[in-house]
C-alpha atoms as a PDB file:
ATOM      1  CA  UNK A   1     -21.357   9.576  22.262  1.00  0.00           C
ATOM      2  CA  UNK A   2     -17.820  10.123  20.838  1.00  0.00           C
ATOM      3  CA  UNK A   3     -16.335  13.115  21.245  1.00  0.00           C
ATOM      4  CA  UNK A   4     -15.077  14.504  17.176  1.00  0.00           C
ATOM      5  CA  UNK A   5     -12.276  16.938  18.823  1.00  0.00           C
ATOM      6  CA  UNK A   6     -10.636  13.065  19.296  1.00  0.00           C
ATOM      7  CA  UNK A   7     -10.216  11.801  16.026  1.00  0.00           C
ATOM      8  CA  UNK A   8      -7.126  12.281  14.523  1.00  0.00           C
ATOM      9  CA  UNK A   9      -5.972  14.666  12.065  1.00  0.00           C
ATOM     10  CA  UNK A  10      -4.749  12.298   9.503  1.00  0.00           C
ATOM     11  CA  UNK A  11      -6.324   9.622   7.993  1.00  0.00           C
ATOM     12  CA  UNK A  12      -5.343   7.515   5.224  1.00  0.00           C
ATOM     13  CA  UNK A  13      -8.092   5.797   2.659  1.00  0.00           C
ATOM     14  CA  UNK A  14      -6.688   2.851   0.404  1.00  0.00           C
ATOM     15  CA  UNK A  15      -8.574  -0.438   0.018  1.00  0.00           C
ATOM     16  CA  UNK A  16      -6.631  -1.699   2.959  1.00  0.00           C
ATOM     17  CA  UNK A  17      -9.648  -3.814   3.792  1.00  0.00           C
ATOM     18  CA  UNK A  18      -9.066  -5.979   0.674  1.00  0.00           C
ATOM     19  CA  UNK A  19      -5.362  -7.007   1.808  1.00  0.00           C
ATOM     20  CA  UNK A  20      -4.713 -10.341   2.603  1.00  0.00           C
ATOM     21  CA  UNK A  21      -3.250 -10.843   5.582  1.00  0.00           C
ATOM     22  CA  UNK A  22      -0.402 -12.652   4.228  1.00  0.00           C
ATOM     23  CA  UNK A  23       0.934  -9.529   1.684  1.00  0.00           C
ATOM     24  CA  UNK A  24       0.622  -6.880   4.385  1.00  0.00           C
ATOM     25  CA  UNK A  25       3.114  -9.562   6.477  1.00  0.00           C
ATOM     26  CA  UNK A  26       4.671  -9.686   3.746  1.00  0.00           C
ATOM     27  CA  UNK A  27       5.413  -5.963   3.120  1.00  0.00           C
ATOM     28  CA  UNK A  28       5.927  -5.284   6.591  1.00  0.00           C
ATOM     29  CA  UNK A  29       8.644  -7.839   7.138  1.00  0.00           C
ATOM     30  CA  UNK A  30      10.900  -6.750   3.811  1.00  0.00           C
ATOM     31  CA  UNK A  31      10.575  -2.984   5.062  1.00  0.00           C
ATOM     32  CA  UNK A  32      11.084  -4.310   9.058  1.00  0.00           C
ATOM     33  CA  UNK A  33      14.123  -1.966  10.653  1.00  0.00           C
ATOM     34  CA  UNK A  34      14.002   0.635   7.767  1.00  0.00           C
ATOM     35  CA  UNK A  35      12.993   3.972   9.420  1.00  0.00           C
ATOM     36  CA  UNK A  36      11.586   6.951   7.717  1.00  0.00           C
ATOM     37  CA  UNK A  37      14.636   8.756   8.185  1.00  0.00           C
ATOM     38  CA  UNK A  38      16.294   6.296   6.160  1.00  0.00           C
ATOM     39  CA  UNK A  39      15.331   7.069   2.748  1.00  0.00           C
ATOM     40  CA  UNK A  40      17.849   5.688   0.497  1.00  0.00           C
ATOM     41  CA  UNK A  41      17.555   2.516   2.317  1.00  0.00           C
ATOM     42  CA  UNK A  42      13.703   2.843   2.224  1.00  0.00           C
ATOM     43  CA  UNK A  43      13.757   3.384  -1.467  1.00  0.00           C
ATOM     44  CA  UNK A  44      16.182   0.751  -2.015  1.00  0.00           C
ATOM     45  CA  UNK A  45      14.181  -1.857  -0.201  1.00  0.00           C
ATOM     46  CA  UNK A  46      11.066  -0.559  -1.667  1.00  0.00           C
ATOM     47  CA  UNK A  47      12.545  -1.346  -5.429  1.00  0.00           C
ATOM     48  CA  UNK A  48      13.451  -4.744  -4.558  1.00  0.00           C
ATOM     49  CA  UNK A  49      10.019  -5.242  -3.302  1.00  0.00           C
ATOM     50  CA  UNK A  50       8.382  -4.298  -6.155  1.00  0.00           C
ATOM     51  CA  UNK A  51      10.676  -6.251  -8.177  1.00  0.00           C
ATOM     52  CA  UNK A  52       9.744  -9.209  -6.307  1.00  0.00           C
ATOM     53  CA  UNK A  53       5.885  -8.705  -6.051  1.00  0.00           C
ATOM     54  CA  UNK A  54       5.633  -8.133  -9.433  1.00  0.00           C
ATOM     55  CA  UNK A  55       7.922 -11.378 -10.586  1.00  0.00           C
ATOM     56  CA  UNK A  56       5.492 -13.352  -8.105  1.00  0.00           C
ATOM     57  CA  UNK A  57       2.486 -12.015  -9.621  1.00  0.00           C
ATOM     58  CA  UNK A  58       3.427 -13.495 -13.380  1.00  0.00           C
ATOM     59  CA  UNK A  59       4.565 -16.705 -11.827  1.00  0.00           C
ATOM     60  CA  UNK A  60       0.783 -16.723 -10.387  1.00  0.00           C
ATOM     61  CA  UNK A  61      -0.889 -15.982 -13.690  1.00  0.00           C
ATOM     62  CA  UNK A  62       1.227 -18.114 -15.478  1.00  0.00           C
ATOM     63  CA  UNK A  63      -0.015 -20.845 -13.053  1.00  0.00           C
ATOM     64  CA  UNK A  64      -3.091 -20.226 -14.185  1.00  0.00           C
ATOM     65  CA  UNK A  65      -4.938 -17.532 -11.387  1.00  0.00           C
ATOM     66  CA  UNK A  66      -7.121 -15.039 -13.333  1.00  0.00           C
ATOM     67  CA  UNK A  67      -6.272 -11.638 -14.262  1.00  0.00           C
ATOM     68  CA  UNK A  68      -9.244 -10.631 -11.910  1.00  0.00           C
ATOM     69  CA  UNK A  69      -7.494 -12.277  -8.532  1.00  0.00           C
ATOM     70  CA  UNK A  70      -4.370 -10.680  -9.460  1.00  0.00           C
ATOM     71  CA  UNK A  71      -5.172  -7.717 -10.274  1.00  0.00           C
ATOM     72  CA  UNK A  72      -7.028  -7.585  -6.278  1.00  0.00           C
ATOM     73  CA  UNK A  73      -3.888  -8.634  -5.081  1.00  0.00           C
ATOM     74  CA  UNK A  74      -2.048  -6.754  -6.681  1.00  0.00           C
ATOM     75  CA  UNK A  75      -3.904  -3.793  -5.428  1.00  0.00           C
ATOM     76  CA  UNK A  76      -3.720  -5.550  -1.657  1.00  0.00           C
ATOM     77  CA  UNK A  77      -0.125  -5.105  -2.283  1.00  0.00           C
ATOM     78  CA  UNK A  78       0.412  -1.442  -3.163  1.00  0.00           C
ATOM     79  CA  UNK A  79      -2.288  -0.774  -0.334  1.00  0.00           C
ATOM     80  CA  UNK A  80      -0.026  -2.686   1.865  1.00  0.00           C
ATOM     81  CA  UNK A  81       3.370  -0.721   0.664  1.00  0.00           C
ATOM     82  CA  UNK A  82       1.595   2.768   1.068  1.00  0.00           C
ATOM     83  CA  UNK A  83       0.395   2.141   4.394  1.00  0.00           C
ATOM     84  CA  UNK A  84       3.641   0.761   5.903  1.00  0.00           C
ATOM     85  CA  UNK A  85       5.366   3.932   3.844  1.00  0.00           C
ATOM     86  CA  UNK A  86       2.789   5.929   5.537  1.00  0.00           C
ATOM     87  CA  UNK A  87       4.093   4.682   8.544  1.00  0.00           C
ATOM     88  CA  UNK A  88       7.592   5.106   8.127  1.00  0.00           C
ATOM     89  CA  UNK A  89       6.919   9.063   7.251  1.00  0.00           C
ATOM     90  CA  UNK A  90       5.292   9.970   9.948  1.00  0.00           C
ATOM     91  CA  UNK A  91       1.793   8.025  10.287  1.00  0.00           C
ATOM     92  CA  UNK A  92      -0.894  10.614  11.640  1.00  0.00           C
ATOM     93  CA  UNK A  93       1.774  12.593  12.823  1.00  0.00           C
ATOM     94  CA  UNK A  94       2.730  13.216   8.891  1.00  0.00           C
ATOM     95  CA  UNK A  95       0.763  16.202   8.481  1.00  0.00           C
ATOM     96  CA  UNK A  96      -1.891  18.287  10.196  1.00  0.00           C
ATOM     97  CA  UNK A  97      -5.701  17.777   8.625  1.00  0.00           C
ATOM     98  CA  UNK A  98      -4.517  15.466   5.915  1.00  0.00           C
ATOM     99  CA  UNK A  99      -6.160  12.362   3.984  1.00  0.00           C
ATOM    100  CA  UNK A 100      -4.440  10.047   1.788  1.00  0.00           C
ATOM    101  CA  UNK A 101      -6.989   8.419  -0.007  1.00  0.00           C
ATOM    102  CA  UNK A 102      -7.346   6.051  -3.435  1.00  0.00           C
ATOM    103  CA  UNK A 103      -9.259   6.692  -6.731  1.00  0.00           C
ATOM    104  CA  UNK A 104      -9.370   4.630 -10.251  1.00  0.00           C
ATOM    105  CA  UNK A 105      -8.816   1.037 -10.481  1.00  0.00           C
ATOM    106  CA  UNK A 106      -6.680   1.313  -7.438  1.00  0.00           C
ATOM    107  CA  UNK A 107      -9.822   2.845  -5.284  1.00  0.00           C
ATOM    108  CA  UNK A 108     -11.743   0.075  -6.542  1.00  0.00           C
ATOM    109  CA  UNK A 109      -8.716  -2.673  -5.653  1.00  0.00           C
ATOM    110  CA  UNK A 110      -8.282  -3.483  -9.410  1.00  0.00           C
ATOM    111  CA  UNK A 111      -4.958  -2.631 -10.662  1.00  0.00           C
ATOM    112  CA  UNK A 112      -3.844  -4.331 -13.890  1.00  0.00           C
ATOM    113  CA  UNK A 113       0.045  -4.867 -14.441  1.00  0.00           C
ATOM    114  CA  UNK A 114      -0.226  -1.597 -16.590  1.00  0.00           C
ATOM    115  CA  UNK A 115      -2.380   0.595 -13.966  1.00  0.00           C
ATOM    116  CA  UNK A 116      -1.015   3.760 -12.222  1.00  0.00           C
ATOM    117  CA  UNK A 117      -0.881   4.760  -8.795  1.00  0.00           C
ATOM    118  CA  UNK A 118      -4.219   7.229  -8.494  1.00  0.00           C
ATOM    119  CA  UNK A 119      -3.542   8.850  -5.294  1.00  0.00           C
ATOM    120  CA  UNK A 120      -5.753  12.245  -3.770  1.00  0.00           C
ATOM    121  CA  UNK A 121      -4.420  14.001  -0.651  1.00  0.00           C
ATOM    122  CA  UNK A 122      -6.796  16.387   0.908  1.00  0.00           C
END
């Protein structure tokens, strides 16, 4: 029987189980030696992601891969940049008794090139 008084304080809920392996590699390897205490560097690196993700993600529909496989990717990849964000700010040690967790089309790993971030912290 597990013992509750273990588990950890912090947890984080995005549909982290939908990421392909390949985008959270990817992710992790543009924000590799950028600590949290970096944050201009971290926010810097983060834009340039984006800016990249998003130019690869028209180059995939315009190469024909439907709006539905993009949009789960696309949600794989913001799952992917929040958790290695997460990371960087702490991980579990970010904040006593708190959950990050995903609603909307991003809950549901569906984000169009239009959807928001919805984001619940409890």
């Amino acid at each position: 029987m597990e013992d509750s008084s273990a588990s950890p304080d912090v947890a984080i809920s995005l549909p982290m189980g939908r990421a392909p392996d390949e985008i959270g590699v990817r992710v992790h390897q543009a924000l590799d030696g950028v600590g949290g205490n970096q944050k201009e560097q971290l926010r810097e690196e983060v834009r340039h992601l984006l800016g990249r993700e998003s130019a690869q993600l028209v180059e995939q529909v315009r190469a024909g891969a439907s709006g539905l496989e993009v949009a789960h990717q696309r949600a794989s990849f913001y799952s992917a940049l929040l958790g290695e964000v997460w990371q960087r700010a702490g991980g579990e040690g970010a904040g006593e008794n708190l959950v990050l967790g995903a609603v909307g089309g991003f809950g549901r790993g569906e984000m169009s090139p239009a959807s928001d971030l919805d984001l619940v912290f409890f």
